[in-house]
Every structure is written in C-alpha cells, then in structure tokens.
N, C-alpha and C. Protein backbone atom coordinates (compact mmCIF):
# COMPACT_ATOMS: atom_id res chain seq x y z
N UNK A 1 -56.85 140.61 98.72
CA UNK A 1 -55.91 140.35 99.80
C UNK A 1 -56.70 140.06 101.08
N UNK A 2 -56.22 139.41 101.53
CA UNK A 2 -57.22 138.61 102.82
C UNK A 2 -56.73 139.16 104.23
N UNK A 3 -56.98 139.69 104.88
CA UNK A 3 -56.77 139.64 106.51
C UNK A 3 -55.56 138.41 106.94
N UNK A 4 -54.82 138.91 107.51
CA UNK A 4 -54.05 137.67 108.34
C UNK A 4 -54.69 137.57 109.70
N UNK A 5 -55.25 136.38 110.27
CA UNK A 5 -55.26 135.77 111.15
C UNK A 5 -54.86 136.48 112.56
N UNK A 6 -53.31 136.41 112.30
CA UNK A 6 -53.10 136.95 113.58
C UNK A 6 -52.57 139.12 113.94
N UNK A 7 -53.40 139.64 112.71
CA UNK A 7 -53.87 140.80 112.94
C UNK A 7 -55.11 140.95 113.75
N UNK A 8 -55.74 139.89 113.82
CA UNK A 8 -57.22 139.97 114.27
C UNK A 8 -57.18 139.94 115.69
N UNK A 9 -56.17 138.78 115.83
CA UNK A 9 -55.96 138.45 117.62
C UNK A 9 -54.97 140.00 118.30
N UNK A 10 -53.98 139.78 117.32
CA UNK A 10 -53.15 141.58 117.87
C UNK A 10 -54.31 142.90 118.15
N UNK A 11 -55.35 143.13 117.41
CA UNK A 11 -56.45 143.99 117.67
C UNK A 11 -57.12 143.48 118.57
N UNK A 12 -57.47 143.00 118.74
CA UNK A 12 -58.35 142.12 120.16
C UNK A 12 -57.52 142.24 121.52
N UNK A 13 -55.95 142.20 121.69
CA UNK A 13 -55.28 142.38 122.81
C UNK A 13 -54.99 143.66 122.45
N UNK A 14 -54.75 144.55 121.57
CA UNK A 14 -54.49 145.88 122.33
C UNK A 14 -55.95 146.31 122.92
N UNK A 15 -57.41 145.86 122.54
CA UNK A 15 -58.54 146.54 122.57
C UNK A 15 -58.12 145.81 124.44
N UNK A 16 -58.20 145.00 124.58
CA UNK A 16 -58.07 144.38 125.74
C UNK A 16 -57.05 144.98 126.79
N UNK A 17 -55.81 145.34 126.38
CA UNK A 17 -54.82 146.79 127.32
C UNK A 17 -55.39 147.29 127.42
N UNK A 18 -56.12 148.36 126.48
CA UNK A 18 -56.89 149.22 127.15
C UNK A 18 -58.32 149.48 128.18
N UNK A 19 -58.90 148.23 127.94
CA UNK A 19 -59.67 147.91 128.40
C UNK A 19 -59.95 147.91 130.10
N UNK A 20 -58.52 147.31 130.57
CA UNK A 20 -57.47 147.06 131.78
C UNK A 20 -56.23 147.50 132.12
N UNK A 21 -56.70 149.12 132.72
CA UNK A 21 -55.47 150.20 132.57
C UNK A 21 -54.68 149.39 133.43
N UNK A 22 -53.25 149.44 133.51
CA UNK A 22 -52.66 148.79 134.32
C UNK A 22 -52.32 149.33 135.48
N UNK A 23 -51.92 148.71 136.28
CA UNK A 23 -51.70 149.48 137.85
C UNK A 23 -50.23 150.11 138.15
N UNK A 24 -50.04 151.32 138.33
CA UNK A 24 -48.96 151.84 138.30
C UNK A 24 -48.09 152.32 140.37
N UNK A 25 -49.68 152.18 140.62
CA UNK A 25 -49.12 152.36 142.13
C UNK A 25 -50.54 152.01 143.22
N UNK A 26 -49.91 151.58 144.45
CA UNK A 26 -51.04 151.05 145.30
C UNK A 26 -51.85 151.94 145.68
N UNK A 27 -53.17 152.01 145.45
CA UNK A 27 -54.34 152.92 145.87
C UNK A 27 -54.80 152.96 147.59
N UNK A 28 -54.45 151.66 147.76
CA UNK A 28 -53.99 152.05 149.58
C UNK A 28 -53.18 152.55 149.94
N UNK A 29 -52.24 152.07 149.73
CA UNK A 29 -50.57 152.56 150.49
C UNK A 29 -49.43 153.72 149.77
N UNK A 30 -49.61 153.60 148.22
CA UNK A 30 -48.96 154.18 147.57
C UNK A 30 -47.74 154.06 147.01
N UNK A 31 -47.79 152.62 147.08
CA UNK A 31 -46.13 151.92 146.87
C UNK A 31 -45.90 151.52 145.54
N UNK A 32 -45.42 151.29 144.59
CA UNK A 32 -45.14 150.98 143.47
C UNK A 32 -44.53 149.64 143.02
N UNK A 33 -44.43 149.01 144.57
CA UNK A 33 -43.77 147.19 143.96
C UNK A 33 -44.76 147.07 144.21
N UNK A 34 -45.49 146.72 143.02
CA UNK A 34 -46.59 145.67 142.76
C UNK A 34 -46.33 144.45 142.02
N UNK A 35 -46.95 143.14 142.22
CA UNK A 35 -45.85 141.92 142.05
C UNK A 35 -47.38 141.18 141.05
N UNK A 36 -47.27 141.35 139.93
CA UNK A 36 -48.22 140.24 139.30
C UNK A 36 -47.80 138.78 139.21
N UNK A 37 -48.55 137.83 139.87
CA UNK A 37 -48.68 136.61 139.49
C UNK A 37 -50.09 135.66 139.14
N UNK A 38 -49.56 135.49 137.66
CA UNK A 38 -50.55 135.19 136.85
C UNK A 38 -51.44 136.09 136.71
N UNK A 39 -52.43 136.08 137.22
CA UNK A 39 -53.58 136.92 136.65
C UNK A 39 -53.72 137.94 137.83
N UNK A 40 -53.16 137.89 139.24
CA UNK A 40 -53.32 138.64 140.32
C UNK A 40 -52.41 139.87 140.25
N UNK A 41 -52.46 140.70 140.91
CA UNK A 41 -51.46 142.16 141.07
C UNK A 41 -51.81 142.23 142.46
N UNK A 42 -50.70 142.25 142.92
CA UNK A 42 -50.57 141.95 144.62
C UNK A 42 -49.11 143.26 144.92
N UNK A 43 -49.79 144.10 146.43
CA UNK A 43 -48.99 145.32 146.52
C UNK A 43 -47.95 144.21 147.98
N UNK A 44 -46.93 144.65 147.47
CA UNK A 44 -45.95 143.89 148.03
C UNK A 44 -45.46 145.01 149.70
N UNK A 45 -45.83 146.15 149.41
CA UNK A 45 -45.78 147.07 150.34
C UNK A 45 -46.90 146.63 151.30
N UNK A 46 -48.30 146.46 151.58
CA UNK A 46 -49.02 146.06 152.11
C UNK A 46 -49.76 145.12 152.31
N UNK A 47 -49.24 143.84 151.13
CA UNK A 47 -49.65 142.84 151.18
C UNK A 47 -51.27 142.94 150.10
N UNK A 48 -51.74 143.73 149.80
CA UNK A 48 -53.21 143.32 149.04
C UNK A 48 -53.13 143.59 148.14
N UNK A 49 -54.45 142.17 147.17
CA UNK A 49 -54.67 141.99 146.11
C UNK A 49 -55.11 142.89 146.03
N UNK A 50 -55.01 143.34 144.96
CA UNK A 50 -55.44 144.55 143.73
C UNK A 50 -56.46 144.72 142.48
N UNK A 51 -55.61 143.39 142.03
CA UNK A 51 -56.61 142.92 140.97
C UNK A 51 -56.47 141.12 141.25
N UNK A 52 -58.17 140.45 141.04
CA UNK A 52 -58.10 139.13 140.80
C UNK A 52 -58.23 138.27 139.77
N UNK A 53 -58.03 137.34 139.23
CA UNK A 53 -58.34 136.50 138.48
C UNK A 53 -59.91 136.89 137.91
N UNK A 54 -60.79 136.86 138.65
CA UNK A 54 -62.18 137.81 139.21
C UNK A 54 -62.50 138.78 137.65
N UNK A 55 -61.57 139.53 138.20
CA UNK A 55 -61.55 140.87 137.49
C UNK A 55 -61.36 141.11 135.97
N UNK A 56 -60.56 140.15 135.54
CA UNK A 56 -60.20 139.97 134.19
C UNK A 56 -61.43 139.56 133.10
C-alpha cells in the first residue's frame, strides 16, 4: 500500500502550524482584533505589524 500524496503535504502543514504559533493577542497593546492579510497580522487596536511576509 503506497502513501497518498496528499498525506504528505497534510503532515508538512500541520508541522508548519506548529512551527508558527499563532497570535492570539497584541504584545504591545493587548487587544485581540488582529486582522491577517495575506501573509501579515496587523493589530487593528494600534495599528502594528506583527508578523511579516518576512517572517514566514
């Protein structure tokens, strides 16, 4: 029995969640609307990037 394909890629993105805990609240301000677009996480309470494109 052979491996499927896209078990391989599903293991590779959970290794990758964890990899990149996600952001649950702003480490400046302490606000919790945080607004991802695309690859950025931007605190909508204070205006700053969080995480960049950069980072990934």
């Amino acid at each position: 029995m052979t491996p499927e394909p896209n078990a391989a890629v599903s293991a590779v993105s959970a290794v990758a969640k964890e990899a990149t805990p996600a952001l649950e609240t702003c480490p400046i301000c302490g606000s919790v609307r945080l607004l991802a677009l695309r690859c950025k996480v931007i605190c909508q309470g204070c205006r700053t990037i969080l995480q960049s494109c950069a980072d990934l």
